[in-house]
N, C-alpha and C. Protein backbone atom coordinates (compact mmCIF):
# COMPACT_ATOMS: atom_id res chain seq x y z
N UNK A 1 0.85 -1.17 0.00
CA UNK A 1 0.00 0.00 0.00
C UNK A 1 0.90 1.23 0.00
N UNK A 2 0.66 1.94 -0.96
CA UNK A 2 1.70 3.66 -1.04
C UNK A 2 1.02 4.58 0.22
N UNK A 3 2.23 5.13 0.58
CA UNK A 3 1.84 6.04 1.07
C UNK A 3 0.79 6.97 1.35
N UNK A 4 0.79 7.59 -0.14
CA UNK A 4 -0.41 8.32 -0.65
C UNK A 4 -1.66 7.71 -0.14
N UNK A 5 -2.00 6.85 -0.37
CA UNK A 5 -3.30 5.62 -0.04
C UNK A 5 -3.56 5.74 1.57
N UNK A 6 -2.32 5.30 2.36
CA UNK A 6 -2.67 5.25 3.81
C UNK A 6 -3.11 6.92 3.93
N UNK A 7 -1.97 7.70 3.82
CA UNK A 7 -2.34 9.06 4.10
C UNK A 7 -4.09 9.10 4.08
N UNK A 8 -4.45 9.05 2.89
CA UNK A 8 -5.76 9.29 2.31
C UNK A 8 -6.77 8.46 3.60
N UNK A 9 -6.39 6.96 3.73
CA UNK A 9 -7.68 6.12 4.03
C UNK A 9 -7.50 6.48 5.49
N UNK A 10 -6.27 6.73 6.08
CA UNK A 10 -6.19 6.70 7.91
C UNK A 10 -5.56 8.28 8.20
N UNK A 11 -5.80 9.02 7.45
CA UNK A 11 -5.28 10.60 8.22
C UNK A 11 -6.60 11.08 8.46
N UNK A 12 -6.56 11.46 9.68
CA UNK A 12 -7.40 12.68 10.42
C UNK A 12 -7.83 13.44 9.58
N UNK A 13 -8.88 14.13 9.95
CA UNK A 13 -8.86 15.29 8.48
C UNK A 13 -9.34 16.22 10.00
N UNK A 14 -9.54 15.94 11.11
CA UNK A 14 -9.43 16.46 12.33
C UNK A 14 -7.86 17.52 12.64
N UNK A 15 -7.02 15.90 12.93
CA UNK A 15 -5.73 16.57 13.92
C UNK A 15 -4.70 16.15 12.40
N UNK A 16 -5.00 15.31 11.87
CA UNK A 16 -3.79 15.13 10.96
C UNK A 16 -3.33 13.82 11.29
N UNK A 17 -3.63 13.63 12.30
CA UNK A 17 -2.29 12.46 12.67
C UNK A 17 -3.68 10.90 11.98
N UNK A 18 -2.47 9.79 11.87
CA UNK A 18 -2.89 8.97 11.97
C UNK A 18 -4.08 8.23 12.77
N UNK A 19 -5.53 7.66 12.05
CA UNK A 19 -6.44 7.74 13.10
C UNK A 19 -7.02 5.76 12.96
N UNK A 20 -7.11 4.78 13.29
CA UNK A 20 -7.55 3.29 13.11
C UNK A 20 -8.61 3.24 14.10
N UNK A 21 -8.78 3.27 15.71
CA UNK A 21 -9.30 3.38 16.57
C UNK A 21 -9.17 4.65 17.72
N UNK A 22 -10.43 4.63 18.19
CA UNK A 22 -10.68 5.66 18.99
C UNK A 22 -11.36 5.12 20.17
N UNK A 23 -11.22 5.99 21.24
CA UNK A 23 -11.76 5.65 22.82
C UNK A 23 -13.29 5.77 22.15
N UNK A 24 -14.05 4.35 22.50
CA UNK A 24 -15.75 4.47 22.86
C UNK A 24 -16.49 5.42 22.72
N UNK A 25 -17.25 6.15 22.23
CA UNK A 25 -18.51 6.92 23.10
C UNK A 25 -19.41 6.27 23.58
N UNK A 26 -20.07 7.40 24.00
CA UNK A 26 -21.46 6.25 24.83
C UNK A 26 -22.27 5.11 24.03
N UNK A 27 -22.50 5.50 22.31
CA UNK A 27 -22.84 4.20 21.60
C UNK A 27 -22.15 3.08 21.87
N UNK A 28 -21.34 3.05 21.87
CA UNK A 28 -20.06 1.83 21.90
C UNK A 28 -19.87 1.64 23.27
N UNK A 29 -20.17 2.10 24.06
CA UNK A 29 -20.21 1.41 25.75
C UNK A 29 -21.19 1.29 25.68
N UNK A 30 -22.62 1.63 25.40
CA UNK A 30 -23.77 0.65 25.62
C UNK A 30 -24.24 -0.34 25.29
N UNK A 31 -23.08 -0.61 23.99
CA UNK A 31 -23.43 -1.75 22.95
C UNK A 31 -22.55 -2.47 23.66
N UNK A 32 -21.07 -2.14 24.68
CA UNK A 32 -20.25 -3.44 24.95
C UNK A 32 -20.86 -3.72 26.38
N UNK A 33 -21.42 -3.21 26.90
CA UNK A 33 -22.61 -3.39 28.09
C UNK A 33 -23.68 -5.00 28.17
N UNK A 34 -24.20 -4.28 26.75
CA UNK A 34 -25.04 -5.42 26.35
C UNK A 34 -24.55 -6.91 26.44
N UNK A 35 -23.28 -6.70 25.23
CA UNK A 35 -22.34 -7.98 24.54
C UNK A 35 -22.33 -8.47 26.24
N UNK A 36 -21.98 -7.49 26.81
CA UNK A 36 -21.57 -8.54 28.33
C UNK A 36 -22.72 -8.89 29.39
N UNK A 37 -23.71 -8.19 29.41
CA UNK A 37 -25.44 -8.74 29.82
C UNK A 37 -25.71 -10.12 29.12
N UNK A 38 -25.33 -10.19 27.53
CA UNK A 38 -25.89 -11.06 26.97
C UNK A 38 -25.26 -12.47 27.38
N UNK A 39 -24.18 -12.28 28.23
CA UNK A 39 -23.31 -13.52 28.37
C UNK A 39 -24.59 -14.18 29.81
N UNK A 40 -24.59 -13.02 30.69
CA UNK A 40 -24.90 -13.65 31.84
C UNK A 40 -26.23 -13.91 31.87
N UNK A 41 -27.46 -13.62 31.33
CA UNK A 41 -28.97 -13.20 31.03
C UNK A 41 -29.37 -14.53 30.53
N UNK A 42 -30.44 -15.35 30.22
CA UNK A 42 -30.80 -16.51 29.84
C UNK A 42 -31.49 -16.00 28.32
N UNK A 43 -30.83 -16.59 27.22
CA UNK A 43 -31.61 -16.80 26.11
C UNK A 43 -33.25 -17.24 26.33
N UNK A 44 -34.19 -16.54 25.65
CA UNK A 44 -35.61 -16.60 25.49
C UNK A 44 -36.07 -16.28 26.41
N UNK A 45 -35.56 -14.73 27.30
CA UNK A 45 -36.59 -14.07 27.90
C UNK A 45 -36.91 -13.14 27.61
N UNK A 46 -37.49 -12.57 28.13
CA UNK A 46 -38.19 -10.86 27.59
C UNK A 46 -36.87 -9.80 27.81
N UNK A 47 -36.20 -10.11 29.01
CA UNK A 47 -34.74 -9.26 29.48
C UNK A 47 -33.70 -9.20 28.18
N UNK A 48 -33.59 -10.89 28.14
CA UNK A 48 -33.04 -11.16 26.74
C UNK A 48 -32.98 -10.21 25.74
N UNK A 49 -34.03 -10.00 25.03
CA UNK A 49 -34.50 -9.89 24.18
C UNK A 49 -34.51 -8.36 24.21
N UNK A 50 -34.44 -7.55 25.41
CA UNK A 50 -34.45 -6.17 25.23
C UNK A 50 -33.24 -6.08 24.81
N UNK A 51 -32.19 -6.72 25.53
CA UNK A 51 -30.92 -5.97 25.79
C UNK A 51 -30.23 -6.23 23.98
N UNK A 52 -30.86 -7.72 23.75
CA UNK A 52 -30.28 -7.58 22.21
C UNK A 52 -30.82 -6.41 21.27
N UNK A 53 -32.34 -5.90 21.23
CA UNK A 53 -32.43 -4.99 20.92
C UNK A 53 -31.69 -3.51 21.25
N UNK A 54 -31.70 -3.31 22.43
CA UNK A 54 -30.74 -2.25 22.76
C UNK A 54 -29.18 -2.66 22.59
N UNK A 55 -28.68 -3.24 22.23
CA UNK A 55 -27.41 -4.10 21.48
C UNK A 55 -27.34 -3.82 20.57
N UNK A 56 -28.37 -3.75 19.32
CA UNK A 56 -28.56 -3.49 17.72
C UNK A 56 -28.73 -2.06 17.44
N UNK A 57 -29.79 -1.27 18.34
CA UNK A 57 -29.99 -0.15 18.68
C UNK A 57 -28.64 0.41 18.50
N UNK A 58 -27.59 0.48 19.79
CA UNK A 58 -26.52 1.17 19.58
C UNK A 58 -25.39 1.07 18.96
N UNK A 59 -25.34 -0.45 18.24
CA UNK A 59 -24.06 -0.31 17.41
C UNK A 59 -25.09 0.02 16.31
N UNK A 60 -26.01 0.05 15.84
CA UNK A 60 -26.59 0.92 14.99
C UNK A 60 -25.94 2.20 14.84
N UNK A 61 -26.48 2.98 15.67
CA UNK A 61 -26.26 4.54 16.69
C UNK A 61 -24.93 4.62 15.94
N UNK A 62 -24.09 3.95 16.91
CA UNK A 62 -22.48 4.33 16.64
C UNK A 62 -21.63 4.35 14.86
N UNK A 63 -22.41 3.11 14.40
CA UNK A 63 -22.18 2.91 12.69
C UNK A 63 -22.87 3.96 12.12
N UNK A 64 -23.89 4.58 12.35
CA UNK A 64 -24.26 5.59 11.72
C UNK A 64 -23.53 7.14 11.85
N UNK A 65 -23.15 7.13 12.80
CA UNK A 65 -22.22 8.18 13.22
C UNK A 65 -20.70 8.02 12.67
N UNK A 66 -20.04 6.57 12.84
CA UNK A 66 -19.17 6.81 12.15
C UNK A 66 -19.43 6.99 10.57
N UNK A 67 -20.37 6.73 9.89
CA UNK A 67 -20.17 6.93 8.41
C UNK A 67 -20.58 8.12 8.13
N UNK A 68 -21.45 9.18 8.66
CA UNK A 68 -21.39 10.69 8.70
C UNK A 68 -20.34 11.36 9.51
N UNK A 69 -19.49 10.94 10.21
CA UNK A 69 -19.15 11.95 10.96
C UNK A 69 -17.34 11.61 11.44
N UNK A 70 -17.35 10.21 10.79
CA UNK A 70 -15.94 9.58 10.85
C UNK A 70 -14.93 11.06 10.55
N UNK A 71 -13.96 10.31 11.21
CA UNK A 71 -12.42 11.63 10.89
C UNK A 71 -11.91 10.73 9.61
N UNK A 72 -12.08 10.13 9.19
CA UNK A 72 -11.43 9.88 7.84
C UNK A 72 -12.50 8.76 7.14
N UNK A 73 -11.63 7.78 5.97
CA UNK A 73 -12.29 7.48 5.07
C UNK A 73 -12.74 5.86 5.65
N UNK A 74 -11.32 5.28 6.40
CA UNK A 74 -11.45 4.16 7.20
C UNK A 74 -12.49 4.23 8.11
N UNK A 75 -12.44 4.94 8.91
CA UNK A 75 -13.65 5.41 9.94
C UNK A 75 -15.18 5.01 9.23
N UNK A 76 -15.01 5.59 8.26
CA UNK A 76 -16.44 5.57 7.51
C UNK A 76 -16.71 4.33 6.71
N UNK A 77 -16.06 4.04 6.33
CA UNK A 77 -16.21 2.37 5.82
C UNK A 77 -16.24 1.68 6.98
N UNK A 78 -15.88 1.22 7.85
CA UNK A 78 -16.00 0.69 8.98
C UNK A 78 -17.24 0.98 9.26
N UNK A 79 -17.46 2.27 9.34
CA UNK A 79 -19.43 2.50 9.90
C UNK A 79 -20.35 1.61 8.81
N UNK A 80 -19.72 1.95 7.53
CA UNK A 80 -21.00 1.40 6.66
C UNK A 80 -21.15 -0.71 6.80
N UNK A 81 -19.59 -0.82 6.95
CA UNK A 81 -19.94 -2.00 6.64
C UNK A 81 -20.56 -2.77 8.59
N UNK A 82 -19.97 -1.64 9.94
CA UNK A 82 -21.11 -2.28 10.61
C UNK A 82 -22.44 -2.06 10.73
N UNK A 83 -22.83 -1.24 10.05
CA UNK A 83 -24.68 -0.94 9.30
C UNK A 83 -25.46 -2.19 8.63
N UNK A 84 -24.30 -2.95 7.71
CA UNK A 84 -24.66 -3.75 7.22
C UNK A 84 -24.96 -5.14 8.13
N UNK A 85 -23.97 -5.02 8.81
CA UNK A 85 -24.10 -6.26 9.78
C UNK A 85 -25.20 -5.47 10.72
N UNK A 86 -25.24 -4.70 11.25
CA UNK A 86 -27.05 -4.54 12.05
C UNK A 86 -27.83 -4.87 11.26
N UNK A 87 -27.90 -4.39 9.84
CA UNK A 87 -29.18 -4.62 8.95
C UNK A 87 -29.56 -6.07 8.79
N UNK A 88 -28.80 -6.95 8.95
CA UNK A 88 -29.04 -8.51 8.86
C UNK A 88 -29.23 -8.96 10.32
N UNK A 89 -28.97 -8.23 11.67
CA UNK A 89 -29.10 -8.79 13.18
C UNK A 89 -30.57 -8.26 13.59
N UNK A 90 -30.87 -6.49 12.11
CA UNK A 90 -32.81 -6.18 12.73
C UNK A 90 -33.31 -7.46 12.16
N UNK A 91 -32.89 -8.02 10.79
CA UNK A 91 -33.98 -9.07 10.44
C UNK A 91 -33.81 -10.35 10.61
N UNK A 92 -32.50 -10.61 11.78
CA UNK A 92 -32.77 -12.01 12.37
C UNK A 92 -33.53 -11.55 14.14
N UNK A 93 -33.53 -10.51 14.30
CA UNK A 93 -33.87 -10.03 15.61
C UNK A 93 -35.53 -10.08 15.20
N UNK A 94 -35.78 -9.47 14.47
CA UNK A 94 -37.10 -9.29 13.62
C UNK A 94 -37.94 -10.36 13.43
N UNK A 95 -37.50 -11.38 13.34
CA UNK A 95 -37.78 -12.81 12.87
C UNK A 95 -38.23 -13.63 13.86
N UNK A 96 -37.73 -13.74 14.93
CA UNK A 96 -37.88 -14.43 16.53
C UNK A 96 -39.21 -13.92 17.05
């Protein structure tokens, strides 16, 4: 990969500097909240079943934000393609 390319796909258009990952916002801690409810919670209850919704809900949230609002181009592909993976978890969530 040239230079040129990384520059382009992982520079800030913020600070400049190099950007791959970033500290959480609150989308992304409510969604890793869940991931870890979902461990301890019993499959096929109503509790269940919220928290996966509020699970889909916010990495929703957060993928939508990164693909409007990403600091670069990586950022934003990353949002779109986890949009895509919610869009297939509303219609297996949808389905139950």
């Amino acid at each position: 990969m040239g230079t040129r390319l990384v520059d382009w796909l992982f520079r800030s258009r913020r600070t400049g500097r190099i950007t791959v990952a970033q500290f959480p916002n609150i989308a992304l801690w409510l969604f890793i909240v869940t991931v870890v409810l979902d461990r301890v919670v019993s499959g096929g209850t109503t509790a269940r079943t919220t928290i996966d919704w509020i699970g889909v809900v916010s990495l929703g949230w957060w993928a939508l934000d990164e693909v409007l609002r990403g600091v670069n181009p990586w950022r934003r592909l990353l949002g779109l393609g986890v949009c895509a993976l919610v869009a297939a978890r509303v219609v297996t969530l949808a389905a139950l």
